[in-house]
Protein backbone atom coordinates (compact mmCIF):
# COMPACT_ATOMS: atom_id res chain seq x y z
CA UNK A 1 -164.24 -72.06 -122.44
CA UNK A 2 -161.81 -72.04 -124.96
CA UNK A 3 -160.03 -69.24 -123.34
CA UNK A 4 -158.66 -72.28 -120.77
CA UNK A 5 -157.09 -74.53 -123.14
CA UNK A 6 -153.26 -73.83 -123.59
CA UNK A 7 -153.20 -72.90 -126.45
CA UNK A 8 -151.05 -69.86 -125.68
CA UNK A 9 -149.92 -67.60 -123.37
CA UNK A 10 -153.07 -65.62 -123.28
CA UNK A 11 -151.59 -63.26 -120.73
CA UNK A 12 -148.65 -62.36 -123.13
CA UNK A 13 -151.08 -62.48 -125.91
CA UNK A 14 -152.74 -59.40 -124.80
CA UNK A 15 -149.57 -57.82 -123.76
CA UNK A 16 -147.58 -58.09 -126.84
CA UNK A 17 -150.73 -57.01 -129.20
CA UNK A 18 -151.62 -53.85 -126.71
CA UNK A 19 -148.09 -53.11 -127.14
CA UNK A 20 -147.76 -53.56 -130.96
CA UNK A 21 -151.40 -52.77 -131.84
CA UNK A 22 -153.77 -51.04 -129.63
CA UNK A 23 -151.96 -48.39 -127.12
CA UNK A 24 -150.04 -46.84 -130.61
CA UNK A 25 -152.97 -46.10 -132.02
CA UNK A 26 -155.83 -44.94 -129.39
CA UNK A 27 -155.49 -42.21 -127.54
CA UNK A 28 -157.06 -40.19 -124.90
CA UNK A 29 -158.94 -43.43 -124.55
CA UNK A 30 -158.41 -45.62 -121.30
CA UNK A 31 -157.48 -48.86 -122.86
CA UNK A 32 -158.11 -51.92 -120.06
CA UNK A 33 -156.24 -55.38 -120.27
CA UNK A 34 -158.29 -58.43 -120.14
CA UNK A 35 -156.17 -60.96 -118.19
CA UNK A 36 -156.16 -64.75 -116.62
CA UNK A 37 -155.39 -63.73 -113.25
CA UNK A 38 -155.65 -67.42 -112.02
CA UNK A 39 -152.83 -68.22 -114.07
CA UNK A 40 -150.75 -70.20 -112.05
CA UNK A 41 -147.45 -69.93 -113.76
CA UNK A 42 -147.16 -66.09 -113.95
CA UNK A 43 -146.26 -63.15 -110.83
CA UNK A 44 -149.04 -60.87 -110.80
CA UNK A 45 -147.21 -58.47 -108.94
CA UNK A 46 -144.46 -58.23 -111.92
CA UNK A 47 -146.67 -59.07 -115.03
CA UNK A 48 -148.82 -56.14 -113.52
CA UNK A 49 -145.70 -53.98 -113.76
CA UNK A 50 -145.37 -54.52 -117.54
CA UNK A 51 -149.04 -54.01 -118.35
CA UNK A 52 -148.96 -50.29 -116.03
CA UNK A 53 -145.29 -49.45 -118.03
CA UNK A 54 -147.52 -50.17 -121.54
CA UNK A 55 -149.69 -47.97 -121.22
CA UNK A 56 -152.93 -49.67 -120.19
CA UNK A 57 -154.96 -48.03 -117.76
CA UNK A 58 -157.03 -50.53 -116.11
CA UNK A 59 -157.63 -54.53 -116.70
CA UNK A 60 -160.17 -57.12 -115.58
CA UNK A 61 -160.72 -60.69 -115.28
CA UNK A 62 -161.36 -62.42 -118.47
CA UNK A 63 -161.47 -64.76 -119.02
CA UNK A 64 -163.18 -65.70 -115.76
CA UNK A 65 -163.65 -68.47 -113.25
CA UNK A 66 -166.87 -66.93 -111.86
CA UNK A 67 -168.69 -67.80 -115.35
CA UNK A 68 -167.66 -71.78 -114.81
CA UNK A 69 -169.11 -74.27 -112.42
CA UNK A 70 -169.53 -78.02 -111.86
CA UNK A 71 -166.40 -80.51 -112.67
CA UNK A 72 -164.77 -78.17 -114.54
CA UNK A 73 -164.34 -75.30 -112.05
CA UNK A 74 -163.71 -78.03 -109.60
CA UNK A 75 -160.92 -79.00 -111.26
CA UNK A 76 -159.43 -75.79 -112.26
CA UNK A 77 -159.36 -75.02 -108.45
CA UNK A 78 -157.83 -78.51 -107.33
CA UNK A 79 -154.76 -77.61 -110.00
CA UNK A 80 -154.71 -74.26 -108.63
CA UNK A 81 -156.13 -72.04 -111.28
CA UNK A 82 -158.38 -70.24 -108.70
CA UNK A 83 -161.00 -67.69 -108.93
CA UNK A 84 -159.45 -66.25 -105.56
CA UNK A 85 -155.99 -65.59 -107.78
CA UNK A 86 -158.16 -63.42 -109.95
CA UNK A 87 -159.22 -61.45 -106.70
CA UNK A 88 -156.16 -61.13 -105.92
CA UNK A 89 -154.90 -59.97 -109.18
CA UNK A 90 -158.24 -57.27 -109.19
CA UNK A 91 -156.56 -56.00 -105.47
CA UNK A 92 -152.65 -55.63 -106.97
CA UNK A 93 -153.78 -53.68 -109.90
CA UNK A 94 -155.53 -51.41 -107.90
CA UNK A 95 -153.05 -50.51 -105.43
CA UNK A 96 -150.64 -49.91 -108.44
CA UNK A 97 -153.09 -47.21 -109.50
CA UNK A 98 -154.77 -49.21 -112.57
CA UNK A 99 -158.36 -49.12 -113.06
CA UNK A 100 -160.29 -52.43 -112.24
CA UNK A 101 -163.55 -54.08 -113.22
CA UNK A 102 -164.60 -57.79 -112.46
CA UNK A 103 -166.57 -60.86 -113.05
CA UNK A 104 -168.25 -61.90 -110.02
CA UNK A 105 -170.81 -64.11 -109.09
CA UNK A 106 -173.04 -65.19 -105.51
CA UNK A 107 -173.14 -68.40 -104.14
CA UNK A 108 -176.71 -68.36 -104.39
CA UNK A 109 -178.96 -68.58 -107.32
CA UNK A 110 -182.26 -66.59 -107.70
CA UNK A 111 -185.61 -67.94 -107.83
């Protein structure tokens, strides 16, 4: 939960310390980006861009809307931080070649 309060640009966040941190270091290692892709202040299509140019090879939504329900989620969706933008985001990376893994969740709930 903590993940959604602005405390900073988690987006960036990841970015800058892949940059500065990670991709220097590992290699011959696939290194994935976890990102907010219901961010509702940032172009996917571009920010995507600057994670491929990096050097990541693949990213995936987290934090995640699938893992939030009730008001909250409501919310979140009414202000447009959407779980669909985080589809979304999952469909751009892949057509610009990046590997992709995601939250998801059903509608329904067992038992």
């Amino acid at each position: 939960m903590a993940g959604y309060l602005s405390i900073a640009d988690a987006n960036a966040v990841t970015l800058e310390l892949g940059k500065r941190d990670i991709l220097p270091v590992v290699k011959n290692t696939p290194v994935m980006a976890g990102l907010l892709g219901a961010d509702p202040t940032r172009n996917m299509e571009y920010f995507l861009d600057e994670i491929l140019a990096a050097g990541f090879s693949g990213i995936l939504n987290c934090p995640t809307l699938a893992l939030i329900d009730g008001n909250f989620r409501k919310t979140l969706e009414e202000t447009g931080v959407t779980f669909k933008k985080e589809v979304e985001m999952i469909g751009i990376a892949h057509r610009k070649g990046l590997y992709t893994k995601a939250f998801c969740t059903s509608r329904r709930r067992p038992g």
